[in-house]
Protein backbone atom coordinates (compact mmCIF):
# COMPACT_ATOMS: atom_id res chain seq x y z
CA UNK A 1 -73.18 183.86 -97.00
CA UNK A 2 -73.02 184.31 -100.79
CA UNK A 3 -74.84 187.82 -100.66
CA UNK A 4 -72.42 188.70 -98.18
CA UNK A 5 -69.22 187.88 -100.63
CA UNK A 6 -71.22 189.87 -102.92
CA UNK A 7 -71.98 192.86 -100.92
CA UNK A 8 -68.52 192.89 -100.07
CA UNK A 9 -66.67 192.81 -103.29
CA UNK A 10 -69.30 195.69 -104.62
CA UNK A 11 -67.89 197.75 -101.58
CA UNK A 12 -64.54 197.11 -102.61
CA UNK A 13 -65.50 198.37 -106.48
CA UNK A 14 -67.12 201.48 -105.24
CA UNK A 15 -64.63 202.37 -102.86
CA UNK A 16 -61.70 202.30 -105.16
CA UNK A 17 -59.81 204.63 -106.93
CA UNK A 18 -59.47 204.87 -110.62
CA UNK A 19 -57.33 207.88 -112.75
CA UNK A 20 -58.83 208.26 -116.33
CA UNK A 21 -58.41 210.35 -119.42
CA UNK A 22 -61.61 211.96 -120.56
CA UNK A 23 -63.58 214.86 -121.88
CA UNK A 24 -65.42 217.60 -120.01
CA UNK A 25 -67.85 219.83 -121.13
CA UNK A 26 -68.89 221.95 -117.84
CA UNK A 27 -70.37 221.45 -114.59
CA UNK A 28 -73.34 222.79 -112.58
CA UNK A 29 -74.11 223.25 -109.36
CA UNK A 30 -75.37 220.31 -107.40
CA UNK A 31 -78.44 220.66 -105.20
CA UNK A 32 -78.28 219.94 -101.47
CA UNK A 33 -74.81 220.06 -101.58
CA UNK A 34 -72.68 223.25 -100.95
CA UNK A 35 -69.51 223.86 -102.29
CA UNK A 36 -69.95 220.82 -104.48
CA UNK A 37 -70.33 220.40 -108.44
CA UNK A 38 -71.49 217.76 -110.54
CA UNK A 39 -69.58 217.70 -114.10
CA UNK A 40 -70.71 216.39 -117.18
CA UNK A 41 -68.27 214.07 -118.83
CA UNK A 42 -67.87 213.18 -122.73
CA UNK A 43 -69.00 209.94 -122.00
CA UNK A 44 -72.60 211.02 -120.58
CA UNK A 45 -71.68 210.24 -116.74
CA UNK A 46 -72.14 212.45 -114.12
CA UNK A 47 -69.29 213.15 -111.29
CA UNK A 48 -69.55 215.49 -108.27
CA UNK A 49 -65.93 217.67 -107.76
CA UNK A 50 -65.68 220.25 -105.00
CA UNK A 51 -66.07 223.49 -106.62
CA UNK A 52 -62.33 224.77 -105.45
CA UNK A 53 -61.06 221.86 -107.47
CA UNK A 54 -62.97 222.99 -110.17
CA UNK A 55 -62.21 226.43 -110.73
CA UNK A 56 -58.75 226.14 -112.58
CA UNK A 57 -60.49 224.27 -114.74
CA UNK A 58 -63.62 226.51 -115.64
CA UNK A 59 -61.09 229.28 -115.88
CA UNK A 60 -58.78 227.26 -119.18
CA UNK A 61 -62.43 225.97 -120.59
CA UNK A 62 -63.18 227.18 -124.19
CA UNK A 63 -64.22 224.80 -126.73
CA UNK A 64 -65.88 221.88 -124.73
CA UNK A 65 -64.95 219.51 -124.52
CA UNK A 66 -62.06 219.86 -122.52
CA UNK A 67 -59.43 216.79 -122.41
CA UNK A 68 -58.57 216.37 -118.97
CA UNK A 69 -56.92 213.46 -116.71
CA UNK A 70 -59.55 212.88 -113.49
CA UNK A 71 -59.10 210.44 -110.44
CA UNK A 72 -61.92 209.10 -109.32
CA UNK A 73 -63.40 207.57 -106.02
CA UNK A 74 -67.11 206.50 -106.36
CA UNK A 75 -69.35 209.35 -107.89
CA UNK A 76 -66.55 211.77 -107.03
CA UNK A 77 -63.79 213.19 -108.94
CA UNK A 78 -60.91 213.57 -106.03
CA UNK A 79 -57.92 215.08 -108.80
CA UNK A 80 -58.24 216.71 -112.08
CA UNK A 81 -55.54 218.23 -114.48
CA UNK A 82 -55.96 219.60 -117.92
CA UNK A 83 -54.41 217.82 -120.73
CA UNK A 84 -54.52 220.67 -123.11
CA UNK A 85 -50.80 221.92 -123.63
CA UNK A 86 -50.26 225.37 -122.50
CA UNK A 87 -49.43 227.76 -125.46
């Protein structure tokens, strides 16, 4: 019973959503997964975005890294917006 209450509050933690301000410095393309990326962060994680979500992004980047405000669900970044001001 007490692995269960476990196992069920790590499900809760990996299921929820968290927004975040952070640095990017570019993404690649992930391997068995099509139309997905996975982008490096300034704080040495790893997140997979869909590559549509990405592309406004890649198209602002100069200097990485990039300050940008990211939602994320598990390993997967579900929102991102730049927080560079626009010029």
């Amino acid at each position: 019973m007490l692995v269960t209450k476990y196992l069920h509050v790590f499900r809760q933690a990996v299921s929820s959503t968290a927004a975040e301000e952070v640095g990017v410095y570019g993404a690649t393309p992930a391997r068995g997964a099509p139309g997905s990326l996975k982008v490096l962060l300034e704080d040495d994680r790893t997140l997979f975005i869909e590559e549509s979500k990405w592309l406004p992004i890649a198209a602002i980047m100069e200097a990485p890294p990039l300050p940008v405000k990211i939602t994320v669900k598990g390993n997967t970044i579900v929102a991102i917006e730049t927080m560079r001001k626009e010029e």
